[in-house]
C-alpha atoms as a PDB file:
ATOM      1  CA  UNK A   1      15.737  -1.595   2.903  1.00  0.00           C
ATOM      2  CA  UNK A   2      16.561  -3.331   5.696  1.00  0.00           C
ATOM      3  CA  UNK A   3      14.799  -2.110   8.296  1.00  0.00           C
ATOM      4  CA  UNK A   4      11.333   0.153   8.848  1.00  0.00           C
ATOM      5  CA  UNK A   5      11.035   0.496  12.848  1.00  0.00           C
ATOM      6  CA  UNK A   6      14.226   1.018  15.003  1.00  0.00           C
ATOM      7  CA  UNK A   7      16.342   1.598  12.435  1.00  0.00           C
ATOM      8  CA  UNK A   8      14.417   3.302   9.604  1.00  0.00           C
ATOM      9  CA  UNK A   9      16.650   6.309   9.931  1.00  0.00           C
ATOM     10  CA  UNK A  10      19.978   4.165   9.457  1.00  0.00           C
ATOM     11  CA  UNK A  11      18.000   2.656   6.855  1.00  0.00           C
ATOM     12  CA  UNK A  12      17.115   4.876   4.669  1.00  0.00           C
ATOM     13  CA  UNK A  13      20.725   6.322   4.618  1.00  0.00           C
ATOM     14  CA  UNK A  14      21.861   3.368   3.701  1.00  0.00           C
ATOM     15  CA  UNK A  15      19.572   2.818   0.735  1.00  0.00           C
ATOM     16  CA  UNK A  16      20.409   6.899  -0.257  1.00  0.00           C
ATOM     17  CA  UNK A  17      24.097   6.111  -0.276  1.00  0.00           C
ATOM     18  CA  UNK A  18      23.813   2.518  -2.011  1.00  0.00           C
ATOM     19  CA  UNK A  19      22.087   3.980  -4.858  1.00  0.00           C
ATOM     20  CA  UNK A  20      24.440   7.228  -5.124  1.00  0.00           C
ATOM     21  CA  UNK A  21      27.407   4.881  -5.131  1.00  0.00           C
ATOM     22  CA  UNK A  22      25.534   2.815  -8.025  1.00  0.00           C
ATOM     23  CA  UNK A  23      24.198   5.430  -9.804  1.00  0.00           C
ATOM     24  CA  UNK A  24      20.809   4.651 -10.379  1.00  0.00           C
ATOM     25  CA  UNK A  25      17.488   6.462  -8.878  1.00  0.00           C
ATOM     26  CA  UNK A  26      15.769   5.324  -6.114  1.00  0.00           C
ATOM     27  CA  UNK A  27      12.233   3.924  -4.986  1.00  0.00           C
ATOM     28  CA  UNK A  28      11.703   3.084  -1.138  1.00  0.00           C
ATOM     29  CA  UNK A  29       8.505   1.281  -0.967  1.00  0.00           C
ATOM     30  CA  UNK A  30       7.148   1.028   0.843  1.00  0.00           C
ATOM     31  CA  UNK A  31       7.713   3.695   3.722  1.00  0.00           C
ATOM     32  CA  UNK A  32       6.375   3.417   7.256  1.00  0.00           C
ATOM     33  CA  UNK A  33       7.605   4.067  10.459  1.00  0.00           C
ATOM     34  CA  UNK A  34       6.822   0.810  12.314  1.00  0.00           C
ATOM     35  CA  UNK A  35       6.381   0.336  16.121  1.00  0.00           C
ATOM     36  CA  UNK A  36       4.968   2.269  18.839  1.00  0.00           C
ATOM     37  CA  UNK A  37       8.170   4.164  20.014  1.00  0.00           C
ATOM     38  CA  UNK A  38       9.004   5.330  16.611  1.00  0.00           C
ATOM     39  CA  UNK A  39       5.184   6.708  15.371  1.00  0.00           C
ATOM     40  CA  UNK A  40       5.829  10.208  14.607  1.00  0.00           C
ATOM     41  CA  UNK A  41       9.518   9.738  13.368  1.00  0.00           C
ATOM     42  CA  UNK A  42       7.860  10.233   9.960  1.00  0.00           C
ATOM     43  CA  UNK A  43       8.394  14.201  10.279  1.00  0.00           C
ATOM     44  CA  UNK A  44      12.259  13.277  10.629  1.00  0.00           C
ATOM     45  CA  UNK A  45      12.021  11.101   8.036  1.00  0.00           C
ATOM     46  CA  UNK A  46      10.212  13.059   5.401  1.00  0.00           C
ATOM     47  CA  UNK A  47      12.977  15.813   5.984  1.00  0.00           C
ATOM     48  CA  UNK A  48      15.404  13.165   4.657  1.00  0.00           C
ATOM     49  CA  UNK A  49      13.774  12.889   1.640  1.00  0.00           C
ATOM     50  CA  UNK A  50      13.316  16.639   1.241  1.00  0.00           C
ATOM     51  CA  UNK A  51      17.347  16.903   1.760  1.00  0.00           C
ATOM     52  CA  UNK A  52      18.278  14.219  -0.084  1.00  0.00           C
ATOM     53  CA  UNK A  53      16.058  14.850  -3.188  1.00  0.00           C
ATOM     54  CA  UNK A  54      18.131  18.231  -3.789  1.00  0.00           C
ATOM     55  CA  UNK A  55      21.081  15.907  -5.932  1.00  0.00           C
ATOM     56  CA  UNK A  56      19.563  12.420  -6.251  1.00  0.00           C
ATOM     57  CA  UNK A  57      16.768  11.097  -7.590  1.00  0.00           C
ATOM     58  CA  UNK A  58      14.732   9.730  -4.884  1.00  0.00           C
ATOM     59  CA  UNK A  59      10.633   8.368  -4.682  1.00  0.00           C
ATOM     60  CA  UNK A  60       8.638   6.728  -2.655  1.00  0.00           C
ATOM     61  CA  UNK A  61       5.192   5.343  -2.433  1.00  0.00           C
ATOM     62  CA  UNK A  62       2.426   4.092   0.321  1.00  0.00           C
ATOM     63  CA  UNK A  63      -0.848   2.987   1.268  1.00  0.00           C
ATOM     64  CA  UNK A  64      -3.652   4.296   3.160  1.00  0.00           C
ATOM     65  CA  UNK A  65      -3.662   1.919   6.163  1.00  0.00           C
ATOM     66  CA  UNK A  66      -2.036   1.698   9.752  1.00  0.00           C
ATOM     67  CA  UNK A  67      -1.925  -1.669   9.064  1.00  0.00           C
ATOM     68  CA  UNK A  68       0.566  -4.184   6.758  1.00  0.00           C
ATOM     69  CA  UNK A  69       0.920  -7.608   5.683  1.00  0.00           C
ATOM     70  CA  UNK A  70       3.684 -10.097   5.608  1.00  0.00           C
ATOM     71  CA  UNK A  71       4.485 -13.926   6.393  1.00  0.00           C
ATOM     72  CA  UNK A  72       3.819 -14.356  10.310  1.00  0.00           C
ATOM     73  CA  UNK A  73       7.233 -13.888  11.899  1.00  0.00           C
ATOM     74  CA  UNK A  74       7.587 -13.461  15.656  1.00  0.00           C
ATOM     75  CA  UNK A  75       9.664 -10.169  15.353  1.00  0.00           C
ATOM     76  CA  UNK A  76       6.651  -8.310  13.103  1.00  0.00           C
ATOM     77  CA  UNK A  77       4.348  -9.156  15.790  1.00  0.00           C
ATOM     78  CA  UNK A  78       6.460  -7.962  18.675  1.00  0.00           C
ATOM     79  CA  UNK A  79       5.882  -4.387  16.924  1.00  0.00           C
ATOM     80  CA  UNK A  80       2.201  -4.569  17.077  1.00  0.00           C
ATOM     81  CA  UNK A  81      -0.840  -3.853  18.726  1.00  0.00           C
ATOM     82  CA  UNK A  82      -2.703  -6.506  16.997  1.00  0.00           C
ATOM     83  CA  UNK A  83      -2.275  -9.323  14.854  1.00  0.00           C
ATOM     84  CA  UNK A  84      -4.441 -10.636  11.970  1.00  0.00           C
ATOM     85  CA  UNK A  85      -4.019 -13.875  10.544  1.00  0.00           C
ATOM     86  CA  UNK A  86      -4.488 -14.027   6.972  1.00  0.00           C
ATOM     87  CA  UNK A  87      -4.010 -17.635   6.288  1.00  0.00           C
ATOM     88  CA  UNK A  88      -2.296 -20.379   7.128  1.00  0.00           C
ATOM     89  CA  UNK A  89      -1.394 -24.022   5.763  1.00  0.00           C
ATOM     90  CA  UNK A  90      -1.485 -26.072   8.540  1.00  0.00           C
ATOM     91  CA  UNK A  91      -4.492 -24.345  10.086  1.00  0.00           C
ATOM     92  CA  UNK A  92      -6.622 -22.333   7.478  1.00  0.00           C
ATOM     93  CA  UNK A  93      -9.637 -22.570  10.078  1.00  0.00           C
ATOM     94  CA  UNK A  94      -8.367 -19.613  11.421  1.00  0.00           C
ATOM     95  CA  UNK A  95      -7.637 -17.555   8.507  1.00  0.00           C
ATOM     96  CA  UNK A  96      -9.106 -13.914   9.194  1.00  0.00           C
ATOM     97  CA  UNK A  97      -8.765 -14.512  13.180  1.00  0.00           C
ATOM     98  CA  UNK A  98      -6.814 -12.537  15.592  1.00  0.00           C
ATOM     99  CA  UNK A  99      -3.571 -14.261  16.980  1.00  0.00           C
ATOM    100  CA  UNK A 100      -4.440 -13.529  20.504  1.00  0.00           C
ATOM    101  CA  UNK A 101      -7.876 -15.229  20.121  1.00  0.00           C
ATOM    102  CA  UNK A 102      -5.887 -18.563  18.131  1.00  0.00           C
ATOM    103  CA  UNK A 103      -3.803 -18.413  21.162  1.00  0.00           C
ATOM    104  CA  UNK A 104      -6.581 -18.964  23.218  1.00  0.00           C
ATOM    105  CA  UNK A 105      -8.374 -21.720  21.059  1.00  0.00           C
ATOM    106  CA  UNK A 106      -4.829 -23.502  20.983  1.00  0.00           C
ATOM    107  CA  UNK A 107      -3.552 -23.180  24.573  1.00  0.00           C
ATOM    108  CA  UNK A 108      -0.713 -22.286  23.672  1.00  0.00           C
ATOM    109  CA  UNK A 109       1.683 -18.945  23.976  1.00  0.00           C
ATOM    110  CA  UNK A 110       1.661 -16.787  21.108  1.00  0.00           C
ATOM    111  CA  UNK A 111       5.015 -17.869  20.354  1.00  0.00           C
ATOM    112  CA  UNK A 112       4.173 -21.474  20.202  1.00  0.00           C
ATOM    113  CA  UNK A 113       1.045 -20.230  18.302  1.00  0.00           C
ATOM    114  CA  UNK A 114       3.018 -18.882  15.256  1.00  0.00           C
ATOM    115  CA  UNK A 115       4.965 -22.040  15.077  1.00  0.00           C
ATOM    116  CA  UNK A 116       2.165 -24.080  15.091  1.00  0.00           C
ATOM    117  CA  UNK A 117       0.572 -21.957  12.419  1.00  0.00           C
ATOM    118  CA  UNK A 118       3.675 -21.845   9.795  1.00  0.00           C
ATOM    119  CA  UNK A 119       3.674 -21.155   7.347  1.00  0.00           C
ATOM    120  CA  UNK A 120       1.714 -18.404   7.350  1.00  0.00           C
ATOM    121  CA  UNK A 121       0.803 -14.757   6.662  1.00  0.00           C
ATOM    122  CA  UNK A 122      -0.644 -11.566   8.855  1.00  0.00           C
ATOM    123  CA  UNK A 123      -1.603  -8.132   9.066  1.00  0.00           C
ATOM    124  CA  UNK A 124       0.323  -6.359  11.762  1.00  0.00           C
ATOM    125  CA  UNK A 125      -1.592  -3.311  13.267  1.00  0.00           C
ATOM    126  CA  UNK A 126       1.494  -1.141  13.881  1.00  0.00           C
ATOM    127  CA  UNK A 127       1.716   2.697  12.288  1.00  0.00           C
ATOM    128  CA  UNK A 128       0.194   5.901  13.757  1.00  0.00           C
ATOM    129  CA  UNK A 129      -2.520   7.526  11.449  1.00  0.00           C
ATOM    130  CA  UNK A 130      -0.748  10.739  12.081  1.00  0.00           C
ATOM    131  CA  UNK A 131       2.204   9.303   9.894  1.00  0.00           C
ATOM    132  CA  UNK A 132       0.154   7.725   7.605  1.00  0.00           C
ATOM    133  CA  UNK A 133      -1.863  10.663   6.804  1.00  0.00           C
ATOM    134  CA  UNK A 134       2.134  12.896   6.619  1.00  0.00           C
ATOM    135  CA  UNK A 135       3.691  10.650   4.438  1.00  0.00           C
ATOM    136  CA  UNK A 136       0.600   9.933   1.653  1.00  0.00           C
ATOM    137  CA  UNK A 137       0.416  13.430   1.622  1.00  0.00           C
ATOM    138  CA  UNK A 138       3.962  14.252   1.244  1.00  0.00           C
ATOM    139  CA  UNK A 139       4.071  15.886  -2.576  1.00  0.00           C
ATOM    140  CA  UNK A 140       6.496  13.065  -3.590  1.00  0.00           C
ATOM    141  CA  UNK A 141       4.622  10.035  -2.635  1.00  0.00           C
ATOM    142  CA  UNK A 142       2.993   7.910  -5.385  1.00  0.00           C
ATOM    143  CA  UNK A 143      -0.117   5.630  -3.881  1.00  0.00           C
ATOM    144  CA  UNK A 144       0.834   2.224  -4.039  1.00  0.00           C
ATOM    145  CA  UNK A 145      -1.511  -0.891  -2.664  1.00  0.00           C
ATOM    146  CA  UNK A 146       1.354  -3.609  -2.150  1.00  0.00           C
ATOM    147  CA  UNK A 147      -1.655  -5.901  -2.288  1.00  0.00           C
ATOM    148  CA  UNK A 148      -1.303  -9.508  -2.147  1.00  0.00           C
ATOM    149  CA  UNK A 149      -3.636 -11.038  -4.063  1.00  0.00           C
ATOM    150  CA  UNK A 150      -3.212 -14.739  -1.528  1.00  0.00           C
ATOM    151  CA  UNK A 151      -5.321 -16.588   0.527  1.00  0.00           C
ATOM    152  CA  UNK A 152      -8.984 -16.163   1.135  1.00  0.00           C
ATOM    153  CA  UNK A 153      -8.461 -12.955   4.384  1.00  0.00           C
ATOM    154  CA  UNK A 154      -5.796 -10.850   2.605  1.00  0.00           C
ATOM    155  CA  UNK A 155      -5.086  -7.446   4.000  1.00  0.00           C
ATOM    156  CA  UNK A 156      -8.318  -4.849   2.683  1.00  0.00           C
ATOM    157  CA  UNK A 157      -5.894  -2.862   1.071  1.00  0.00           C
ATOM    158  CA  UNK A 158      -5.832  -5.418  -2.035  1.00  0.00           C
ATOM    159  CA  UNK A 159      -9.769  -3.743  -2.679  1.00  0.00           C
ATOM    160  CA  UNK A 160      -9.664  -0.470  -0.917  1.00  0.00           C
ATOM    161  CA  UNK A 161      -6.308   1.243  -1.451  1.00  0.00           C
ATOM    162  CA  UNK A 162      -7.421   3.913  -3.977  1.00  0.00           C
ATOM    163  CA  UNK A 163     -10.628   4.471  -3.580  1.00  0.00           C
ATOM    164  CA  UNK A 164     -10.096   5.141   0.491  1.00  0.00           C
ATOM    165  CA  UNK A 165      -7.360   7.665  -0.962  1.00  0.00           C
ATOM    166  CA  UNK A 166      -9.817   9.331  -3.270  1.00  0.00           C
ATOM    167  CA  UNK A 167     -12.765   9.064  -0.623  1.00  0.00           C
ATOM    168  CA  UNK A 168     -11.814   9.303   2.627  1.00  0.00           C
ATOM    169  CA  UNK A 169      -8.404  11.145   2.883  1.00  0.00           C
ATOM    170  CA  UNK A 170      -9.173  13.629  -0.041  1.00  0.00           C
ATOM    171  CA  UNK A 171     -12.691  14.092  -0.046  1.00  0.00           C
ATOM    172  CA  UNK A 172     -13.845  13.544   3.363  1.00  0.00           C
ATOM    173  CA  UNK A 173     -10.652  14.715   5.349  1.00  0.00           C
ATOM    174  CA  UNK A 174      -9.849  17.265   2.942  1.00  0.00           C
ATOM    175  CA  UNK A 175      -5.801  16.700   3.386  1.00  0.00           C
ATOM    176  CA  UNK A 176      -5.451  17.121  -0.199  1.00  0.00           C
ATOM    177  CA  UNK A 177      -7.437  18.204  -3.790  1.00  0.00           C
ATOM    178  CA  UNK A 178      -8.757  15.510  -5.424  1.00  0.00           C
ATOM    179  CA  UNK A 179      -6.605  16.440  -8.223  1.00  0.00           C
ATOM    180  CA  UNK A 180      -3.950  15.837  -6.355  1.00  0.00           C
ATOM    181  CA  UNK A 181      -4.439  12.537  -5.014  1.00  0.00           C
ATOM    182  CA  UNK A 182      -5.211  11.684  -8.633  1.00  0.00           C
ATOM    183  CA  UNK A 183      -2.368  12.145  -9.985  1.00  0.00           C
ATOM    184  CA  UNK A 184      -0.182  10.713  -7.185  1.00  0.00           C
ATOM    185  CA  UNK A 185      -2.126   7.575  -8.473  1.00  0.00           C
ATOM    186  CA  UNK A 186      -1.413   7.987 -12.126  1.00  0.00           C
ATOM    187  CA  UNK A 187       1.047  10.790 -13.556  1.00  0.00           C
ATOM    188  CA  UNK A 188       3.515  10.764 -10.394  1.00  0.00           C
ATOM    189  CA  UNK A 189       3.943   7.007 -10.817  1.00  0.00           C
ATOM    190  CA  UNK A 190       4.306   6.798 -14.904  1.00  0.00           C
ATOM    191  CA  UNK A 191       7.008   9.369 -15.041  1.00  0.00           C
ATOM    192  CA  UNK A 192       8.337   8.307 -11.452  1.00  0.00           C
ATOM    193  CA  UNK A 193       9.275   4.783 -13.371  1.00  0.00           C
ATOM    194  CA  UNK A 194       9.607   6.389 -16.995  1.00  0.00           C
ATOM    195  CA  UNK A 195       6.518   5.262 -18.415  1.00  0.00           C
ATOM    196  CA  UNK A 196       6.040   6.839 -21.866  1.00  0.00           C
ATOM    197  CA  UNK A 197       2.269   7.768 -22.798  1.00  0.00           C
ATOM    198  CA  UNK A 198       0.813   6.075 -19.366  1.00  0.00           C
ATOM    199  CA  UNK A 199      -0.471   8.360 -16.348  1.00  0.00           C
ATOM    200  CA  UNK A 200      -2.018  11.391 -17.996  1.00  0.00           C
ATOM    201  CA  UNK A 201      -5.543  11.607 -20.432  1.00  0.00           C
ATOM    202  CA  UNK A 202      -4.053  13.462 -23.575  1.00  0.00           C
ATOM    203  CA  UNK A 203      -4.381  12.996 -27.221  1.00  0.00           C
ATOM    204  CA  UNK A 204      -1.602   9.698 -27.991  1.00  0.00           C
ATOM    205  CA  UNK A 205      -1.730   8.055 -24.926  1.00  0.00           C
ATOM    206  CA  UNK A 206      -3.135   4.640 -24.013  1.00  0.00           C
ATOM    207  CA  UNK A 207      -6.441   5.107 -22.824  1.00  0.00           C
ATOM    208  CA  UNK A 208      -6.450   3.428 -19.241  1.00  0.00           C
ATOM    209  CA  UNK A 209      -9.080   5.400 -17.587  1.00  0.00           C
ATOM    210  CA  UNK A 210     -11.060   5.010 -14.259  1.00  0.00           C
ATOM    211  CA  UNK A 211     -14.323   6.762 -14.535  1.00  0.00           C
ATOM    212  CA  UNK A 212     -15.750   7.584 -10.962  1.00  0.00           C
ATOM    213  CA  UNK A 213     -18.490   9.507  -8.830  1.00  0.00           C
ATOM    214  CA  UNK A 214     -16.538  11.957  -6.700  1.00  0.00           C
ATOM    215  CA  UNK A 215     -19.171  12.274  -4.314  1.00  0.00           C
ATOM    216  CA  UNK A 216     -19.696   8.503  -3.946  1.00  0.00           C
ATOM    217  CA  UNK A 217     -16.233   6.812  -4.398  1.00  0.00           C
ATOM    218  CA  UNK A 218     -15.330   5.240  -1.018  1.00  0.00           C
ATOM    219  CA  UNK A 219     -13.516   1.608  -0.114  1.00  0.00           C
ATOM    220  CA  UNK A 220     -15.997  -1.090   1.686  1.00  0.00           C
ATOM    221  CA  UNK A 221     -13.100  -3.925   1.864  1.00  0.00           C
ATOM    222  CA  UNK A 222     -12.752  -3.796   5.741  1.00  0.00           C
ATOM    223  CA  UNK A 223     -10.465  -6.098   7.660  1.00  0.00           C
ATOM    224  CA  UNK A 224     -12.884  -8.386   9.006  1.00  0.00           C
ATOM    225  CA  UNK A 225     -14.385  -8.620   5.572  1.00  0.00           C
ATOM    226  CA  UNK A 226     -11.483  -7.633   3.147  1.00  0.00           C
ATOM    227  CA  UNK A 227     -12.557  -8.798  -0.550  1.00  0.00           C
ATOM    228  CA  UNK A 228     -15.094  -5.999  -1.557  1.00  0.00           C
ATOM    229  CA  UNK A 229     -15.469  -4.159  -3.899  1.00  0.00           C
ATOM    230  CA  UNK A 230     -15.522  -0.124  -3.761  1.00  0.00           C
ATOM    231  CA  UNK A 231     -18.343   2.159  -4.297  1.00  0.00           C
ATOM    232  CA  UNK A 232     -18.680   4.736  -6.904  1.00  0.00           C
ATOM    233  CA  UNK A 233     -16.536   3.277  -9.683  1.00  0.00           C
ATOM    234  CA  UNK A 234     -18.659   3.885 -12.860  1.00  0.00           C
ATOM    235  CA  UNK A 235     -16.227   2.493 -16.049  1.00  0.00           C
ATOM    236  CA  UNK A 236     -12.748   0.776 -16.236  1.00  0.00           C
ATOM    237  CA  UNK A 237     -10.973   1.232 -19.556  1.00  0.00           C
ATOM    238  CA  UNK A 238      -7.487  -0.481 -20.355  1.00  0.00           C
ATOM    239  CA  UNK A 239      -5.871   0.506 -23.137  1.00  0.00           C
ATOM    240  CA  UNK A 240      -8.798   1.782 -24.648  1.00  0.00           C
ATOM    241  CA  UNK A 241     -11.208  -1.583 -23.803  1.00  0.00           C
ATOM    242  CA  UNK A 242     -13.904  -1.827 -21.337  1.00  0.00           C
ATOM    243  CA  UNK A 243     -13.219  -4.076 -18.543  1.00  0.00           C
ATOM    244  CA  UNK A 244     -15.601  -3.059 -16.022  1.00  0.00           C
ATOM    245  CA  UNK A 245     -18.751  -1.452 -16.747  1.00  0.00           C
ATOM    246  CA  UNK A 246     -20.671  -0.750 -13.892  1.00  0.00           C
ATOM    247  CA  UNK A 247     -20.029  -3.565 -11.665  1.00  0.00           C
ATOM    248  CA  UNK A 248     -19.761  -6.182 -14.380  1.00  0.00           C
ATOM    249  CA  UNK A 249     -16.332  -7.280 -14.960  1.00  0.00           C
ATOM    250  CA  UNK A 250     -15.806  -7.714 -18.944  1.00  0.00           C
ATOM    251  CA  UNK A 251     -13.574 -10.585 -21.047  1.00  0.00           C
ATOM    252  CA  UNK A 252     -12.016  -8.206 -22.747  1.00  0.00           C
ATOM    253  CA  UNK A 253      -7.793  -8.998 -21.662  1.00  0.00           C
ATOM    254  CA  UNK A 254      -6.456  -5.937 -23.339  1.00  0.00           C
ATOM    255  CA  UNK A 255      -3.579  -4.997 -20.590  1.00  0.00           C
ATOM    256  CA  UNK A 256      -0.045  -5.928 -21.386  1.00  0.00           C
ATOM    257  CA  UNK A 257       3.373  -5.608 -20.069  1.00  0.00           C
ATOM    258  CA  UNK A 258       4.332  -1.912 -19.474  1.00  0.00           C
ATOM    259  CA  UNK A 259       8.371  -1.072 -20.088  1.00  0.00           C
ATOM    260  CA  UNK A 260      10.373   1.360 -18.812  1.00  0.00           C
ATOM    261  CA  UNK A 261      11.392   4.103 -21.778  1.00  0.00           C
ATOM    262  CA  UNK A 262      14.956   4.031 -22.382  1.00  0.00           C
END
């Protein structure tokens, strides 16, 4: 897509029509409505889904945060309310510091900032809640962590996406059944990107299975300290192997690449 904040409408009209013309389904990942002036425009934007899923095949996915990540540009932070930096080359002293506060330290503007920092990468503080709590919960959204496994301050969603999902928005909030949130995890996905035998526990299928406390599952990674690991995960199985048991990573390397069914 080419655009998430101003233009998301325009956007995502484009990317309807593009695939039509080509033929092919469609996965816009992952959607947002960016920037101050357009939180809320999710409820206009779901409705374009909803409309355009009744003769194309359309999905989407997001995460759990009001918060993204991406290389430091001077346009993404112009859309914010705050500005994490999650690393950068020519200054990694200041990875997992605020822009406004390396501004400060530097003397400098915060456009002169980023180009002293370059190249870089951030978290940019710029949804609503409201819309991030419409659009997970919109039937035809798959979870999805876009984590980026980089640098030593990534964004908390790399350790937290699912388990905040499971915890906080279905448990705690109650927006939707556990079940439900599940699956938007696991079956919506596999069949969303023709998966055969992934997504669902039945008798033939691989065997990747999280095994969790309901009551306890909840994400620690916060953004001041990002890499942690959640609470309440019991068992990890991939294809059919333990890999984590209880905290305790295993050796076993049973995943592999995972094609599309023709």
């Amino acid at each position: 897509m080419r655009n998430e904040d101003d233009h998301v409408e325009e956007s995502l009209r484009e990317s309807f029509e593009t695939a039509a013309s080509a033929g092919v389904p469609l996965v816009v990942s992952h959607h947002k409505c960016m920037g101050h002036k357009n939180h809320g425009l999710s409820t206009q934007t779901l409705k374009m889904f909803d409309e355009v899923r009744r003769h194309q095949t359309v999905g989407l996915d997001a995460y759990p945060y009001i918060a993204g990540s991406s290389s430091l540009l001077p346009e993404m932070v112009e859309q914010s309310t705050r500005v994490l930096v999650t690393w950068s080359q020519p200054y990694p002293e200041f990875n997992g510091w605020d822009l406004e506060r390396i501004a400060e330290v530097l003397n400098c503007t915060i456009d002169e900032t980023i180009e002293r920092l370059v190249p870089a990468g951030a978290i940019y503080f710029c949804m609503s809640e409201d819309d991030v709590r419409r659009i997970i919960t919109y039937p035809y959204t798959m979870i999805g962590s876009d984590g980026i496994p980089y640098g030593a301050h990534p964004h908390p969603r790399l350790w937290g996406t699912f388990p905040r999902v499971l915890g906080r928005y279905a448990r705690d909030l109650e927006l939707m059944p556990l079940e439900t949130a599940v699956h938007k995890m696991t079956g919506l996905a596999a069949s969303t990107f023709g998966l055969k035998d992934r997504g669902r526990i039945v008798e033939g299928a691989f065997a990747d299975i999280v095994l969790f406390d309901a009551d306890r599952i909840a994400d620690t990674a916060t953004y001041e300290e990002p890499i942690r690991p959640a609470n309440g995960i019991e068992l990890v199985l991939v294809n059919g192997l333990i890999a984590l048991d209880h905290g305790t990573m295993l050796e076993a390397c049973a995943g592999h690449v995972v094609l599309r069914e023709k």
